[in-house]
C-alpha atoms as a PDB file:
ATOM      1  CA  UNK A   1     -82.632  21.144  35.441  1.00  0.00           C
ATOM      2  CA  UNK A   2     -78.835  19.993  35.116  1.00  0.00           C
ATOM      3  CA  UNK A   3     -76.440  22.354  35.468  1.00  0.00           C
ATOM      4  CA  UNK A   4     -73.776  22.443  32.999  1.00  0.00           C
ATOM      5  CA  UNK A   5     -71.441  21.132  34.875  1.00  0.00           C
ATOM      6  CA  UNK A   6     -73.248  18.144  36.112  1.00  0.00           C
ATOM      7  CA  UNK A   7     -73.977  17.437  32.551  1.00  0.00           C
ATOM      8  CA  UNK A   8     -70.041  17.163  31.523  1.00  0.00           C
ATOM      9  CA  UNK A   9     -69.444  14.878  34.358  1.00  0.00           C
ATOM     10  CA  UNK A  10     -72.037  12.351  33.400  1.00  0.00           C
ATOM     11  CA  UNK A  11     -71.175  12.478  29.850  1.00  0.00           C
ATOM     12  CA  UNK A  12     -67.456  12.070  30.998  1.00  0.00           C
ATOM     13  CA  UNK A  13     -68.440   9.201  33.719  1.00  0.00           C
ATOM     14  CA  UNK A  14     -70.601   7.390  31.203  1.00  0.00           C
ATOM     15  CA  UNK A  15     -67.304   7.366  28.487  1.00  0.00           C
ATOM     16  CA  UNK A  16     -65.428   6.051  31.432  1.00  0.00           C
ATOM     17  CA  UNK A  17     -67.672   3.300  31.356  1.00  0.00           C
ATOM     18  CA  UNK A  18     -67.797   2.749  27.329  1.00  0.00           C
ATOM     19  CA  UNK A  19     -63.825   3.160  27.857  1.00  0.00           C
ATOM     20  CA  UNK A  20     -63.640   0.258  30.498  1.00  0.00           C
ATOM     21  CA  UNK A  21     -65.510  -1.881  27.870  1.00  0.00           C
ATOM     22  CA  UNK A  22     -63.201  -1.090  24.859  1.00  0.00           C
ATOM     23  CA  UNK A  23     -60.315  -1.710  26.946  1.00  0.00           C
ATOM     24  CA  UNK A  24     -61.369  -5.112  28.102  1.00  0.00           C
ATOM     25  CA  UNK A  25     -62.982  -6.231  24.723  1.00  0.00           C
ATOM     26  CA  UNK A  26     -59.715  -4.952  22.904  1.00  0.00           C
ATOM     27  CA  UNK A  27     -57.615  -7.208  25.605  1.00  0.00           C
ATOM     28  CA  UNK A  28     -55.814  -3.827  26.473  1.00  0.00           C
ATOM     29  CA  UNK A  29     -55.748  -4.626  30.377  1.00  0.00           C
ATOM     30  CA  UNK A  30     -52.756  -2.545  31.201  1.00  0.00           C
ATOM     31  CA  UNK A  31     -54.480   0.890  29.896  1.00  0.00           C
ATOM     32  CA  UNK A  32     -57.562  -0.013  32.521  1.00  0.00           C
ATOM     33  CA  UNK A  33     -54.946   1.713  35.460  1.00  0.00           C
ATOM     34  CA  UNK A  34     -53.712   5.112  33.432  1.00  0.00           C
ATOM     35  CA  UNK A  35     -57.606   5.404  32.229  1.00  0.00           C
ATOM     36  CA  UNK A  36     -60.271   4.085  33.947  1.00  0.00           C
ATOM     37  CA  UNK A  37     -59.433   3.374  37.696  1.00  0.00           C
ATOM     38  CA  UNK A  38     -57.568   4.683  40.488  1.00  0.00           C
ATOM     39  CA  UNK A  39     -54.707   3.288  42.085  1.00  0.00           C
ATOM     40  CA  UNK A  40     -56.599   2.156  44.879  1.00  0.00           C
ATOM     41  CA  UNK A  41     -59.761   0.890  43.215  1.00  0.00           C
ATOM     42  CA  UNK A  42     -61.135  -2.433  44.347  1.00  0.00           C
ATOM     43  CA  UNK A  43     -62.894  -4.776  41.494  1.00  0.00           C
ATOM     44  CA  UNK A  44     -65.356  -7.502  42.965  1.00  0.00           C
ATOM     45  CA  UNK A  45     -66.048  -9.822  40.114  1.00  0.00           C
ATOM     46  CA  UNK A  46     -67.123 -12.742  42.558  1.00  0.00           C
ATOM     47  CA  UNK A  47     -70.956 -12.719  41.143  1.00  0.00           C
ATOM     48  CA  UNK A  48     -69.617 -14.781  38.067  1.00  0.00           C
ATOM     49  CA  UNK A  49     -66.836 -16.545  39.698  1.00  0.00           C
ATOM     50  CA  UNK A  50     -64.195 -14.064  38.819  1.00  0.00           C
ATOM     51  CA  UNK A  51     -61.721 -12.334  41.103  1.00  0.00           C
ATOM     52  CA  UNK A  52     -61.854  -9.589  43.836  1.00  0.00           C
ATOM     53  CA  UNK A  53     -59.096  -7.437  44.770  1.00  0.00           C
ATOM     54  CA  UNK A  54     -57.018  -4.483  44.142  1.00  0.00           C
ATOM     55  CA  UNK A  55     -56.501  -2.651  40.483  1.00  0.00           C
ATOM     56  CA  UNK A  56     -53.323  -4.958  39.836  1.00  0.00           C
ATOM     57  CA  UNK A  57     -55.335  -8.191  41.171  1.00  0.00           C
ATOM     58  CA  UNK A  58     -57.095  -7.694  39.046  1.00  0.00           C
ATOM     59  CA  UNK A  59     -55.116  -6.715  35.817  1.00  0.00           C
ATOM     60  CA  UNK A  60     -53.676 -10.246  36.086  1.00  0.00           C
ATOM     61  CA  UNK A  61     -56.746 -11.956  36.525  1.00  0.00           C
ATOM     62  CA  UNK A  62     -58.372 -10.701  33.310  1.00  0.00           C
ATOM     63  CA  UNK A  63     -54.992 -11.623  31.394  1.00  0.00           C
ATOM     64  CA  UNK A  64     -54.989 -14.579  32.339  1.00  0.00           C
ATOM     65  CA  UNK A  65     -58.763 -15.157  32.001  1.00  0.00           C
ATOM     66  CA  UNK A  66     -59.851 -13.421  28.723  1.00  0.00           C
ATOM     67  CA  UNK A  67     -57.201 -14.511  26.578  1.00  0.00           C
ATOM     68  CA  UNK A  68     -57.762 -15.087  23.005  1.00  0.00           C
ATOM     69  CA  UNK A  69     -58.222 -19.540  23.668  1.00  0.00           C
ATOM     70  CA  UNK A  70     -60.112 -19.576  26.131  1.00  0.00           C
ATOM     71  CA  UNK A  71     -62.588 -16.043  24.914  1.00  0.00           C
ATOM     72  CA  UNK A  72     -61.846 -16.057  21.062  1.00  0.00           C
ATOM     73  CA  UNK A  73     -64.693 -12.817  21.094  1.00  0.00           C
ATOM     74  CA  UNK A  74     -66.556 -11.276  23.678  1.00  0.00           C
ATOM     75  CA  UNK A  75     -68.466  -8.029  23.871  1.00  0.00           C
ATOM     76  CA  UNK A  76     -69.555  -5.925  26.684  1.00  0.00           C
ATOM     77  CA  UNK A  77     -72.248  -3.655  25.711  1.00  0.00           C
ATOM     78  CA  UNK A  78     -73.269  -0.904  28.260  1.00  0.00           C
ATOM     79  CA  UNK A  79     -76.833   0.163  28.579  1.00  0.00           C
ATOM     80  CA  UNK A  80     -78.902   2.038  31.146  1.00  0.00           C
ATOM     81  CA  UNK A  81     -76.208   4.019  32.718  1.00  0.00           C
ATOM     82  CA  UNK A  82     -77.781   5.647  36.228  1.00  0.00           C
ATOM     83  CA  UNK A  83     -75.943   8.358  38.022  1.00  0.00           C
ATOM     84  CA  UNK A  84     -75.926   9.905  40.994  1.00  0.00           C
ATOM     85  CA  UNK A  85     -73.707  13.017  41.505  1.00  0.00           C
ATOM     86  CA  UNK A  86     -72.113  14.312  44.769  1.00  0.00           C
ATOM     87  CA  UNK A  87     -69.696  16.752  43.974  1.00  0.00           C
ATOM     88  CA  UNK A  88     -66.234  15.561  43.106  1.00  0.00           C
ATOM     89  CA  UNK A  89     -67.624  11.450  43.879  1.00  0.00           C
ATOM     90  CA  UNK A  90     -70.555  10.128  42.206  1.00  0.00           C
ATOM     91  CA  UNK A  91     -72.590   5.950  41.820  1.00  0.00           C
ATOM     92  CA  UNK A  92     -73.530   4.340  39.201  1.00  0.00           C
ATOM     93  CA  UNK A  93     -75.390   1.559  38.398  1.00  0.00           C
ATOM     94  CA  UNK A  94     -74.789   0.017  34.938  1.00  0.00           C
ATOM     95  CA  UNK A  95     -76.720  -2.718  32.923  1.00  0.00           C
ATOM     96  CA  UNK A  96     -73.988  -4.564  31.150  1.00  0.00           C
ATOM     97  CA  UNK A  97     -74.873  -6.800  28.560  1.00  0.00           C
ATOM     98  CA  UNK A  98     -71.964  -9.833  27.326  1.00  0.00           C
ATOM     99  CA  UNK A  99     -72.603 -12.061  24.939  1.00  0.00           C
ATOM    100  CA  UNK A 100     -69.328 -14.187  25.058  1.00  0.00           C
ATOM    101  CA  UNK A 101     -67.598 -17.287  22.753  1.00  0.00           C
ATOM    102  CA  UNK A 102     -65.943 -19.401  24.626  1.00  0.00           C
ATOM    103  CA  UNK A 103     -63.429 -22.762  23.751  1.00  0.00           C
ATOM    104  CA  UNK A 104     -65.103 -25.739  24.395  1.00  0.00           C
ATOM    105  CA  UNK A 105     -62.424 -28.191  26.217  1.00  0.00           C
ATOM    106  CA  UNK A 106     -63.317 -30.981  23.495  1.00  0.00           C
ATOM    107  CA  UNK A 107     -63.373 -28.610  20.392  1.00  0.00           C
ATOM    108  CA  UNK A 108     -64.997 -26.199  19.241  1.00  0.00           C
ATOM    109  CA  UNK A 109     -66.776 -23.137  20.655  1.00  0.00           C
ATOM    110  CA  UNK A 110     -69.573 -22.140  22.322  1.00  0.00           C
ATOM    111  CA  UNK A 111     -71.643 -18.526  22.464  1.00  0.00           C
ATOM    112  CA  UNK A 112     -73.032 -17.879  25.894  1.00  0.00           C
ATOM    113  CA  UNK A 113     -74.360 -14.775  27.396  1.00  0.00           C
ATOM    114  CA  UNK A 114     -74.301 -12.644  30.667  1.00  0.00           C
ATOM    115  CA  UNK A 115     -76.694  -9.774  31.957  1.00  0.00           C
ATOM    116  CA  UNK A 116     -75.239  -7.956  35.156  1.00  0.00           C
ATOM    117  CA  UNK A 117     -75.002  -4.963  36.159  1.00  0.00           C
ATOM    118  CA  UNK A 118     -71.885  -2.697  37.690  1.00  0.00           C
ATOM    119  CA  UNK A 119     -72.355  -0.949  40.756  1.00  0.00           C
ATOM    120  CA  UNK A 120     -69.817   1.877  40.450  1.00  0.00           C
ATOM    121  CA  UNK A 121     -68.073   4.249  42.762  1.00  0.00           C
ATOM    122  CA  UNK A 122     -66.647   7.059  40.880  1.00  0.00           C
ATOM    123  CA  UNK A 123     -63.831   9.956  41.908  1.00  0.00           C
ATOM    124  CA  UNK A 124     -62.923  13.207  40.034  1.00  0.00           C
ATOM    125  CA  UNK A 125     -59.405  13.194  39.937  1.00  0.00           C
ATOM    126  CA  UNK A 126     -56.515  15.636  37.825  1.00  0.00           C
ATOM    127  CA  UNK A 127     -56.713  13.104  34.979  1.00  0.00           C
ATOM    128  CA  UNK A 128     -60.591  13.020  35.107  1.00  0.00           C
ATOM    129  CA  UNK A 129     -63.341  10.830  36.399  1.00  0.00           C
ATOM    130  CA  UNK A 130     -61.677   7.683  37.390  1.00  0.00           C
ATOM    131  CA  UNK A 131     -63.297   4.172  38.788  1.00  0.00           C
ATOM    132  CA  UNK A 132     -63.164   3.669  42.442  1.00  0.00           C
ATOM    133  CA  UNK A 133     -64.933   0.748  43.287  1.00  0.00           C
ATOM    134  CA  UNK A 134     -66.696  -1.712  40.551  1.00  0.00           C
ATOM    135  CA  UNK A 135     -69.058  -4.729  41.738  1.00  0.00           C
ATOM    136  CA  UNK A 136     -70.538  -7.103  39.236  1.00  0.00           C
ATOM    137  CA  UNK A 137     -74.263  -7.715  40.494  1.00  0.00           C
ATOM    138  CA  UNK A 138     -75.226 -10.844  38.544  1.00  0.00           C
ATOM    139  CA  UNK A 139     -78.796 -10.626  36.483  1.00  0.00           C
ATOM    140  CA  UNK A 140     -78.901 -14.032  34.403  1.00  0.00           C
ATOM    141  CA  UNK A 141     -76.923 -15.985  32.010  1.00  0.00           C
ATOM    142  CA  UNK A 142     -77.762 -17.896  28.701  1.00  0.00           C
ATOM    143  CA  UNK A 143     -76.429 -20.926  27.185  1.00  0.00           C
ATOM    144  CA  UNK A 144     -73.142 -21.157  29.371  1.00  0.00           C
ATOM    145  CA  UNK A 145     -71.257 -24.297  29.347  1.00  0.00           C
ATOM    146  CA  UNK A 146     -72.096 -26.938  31.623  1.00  0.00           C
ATOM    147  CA  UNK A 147     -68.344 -26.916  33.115  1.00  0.00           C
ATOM    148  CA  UNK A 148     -68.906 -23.038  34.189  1.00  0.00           C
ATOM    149  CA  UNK A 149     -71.032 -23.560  36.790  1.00  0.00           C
ATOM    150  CA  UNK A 150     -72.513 -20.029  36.330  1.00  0.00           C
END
């Protein structure tokens, strides 16, 4: 049986990751370093061709990648959320699933879709559970556009 305690932290890690979602959907990349990860969190989004670095890395990189031409909408819909506990750290492995409309370079758009899932590395800090590590671990994708390459 959970304790109490280990019930509050997955409820808080798993509206981390709903919060990390929000954030990104809502373009609000600045808020993903005072809310969802710590200063010295590393973000590997290499599965689909995105960045991998440090928290500011990869501030910029979504900025300049999800901006409202290029991704007019985009979702990212958590499901599945596994956690492991270890005291003040805890994993995670979540199923993420992105359905995505994308600006087609001759006109137009295009609705694609990505299944992955984040392998997390989580830290209890004075603000709260914060993201430490996140890896994209790529499932499929649907319909992408032939220039992605995905």
């Amino acid at each position: 049986m959970l304790s109490q305690q280990e019930m509050s932290d997955r409820f808080e890690i798993q509206d981390l990751c709903y919060r990390y979602a929000e954030l990104v959907d809502t373009r609000n990349f600045d808020a993903l370093a005072t809310d969802v990860f710590t200063a010295d969190a590393h973000i590997d989004y290499s599965e689909l061709g995105g960045s991998v670095g440090n928290l500011q890395d990869t501030i910029s990189f979504l900025k300049k990648a999800l901006t409202p031409e290029t991704f007019p909408s985009h979702q990212h819909l958590n499901g599945n959320i596994q956690i492991s506990l270890q005291g003040d750290k805890a994993s995670g492995r979540v199923m993420l699933f992105n359905p995505q409309e994308m600006s087609l370079p001759e006109g137009g758009t295009q609705i694609f879709v990505c299944g992955l899932w984040y392998l997390d590395k989580y830290v209890r800090t004075p603000a709260g559970w914060r993201m430490q590590e996140r890896v994209e671990e790529k499932s499929y994708v649907f319909n992408a556009p032939d220039f992605l390459n995905l």
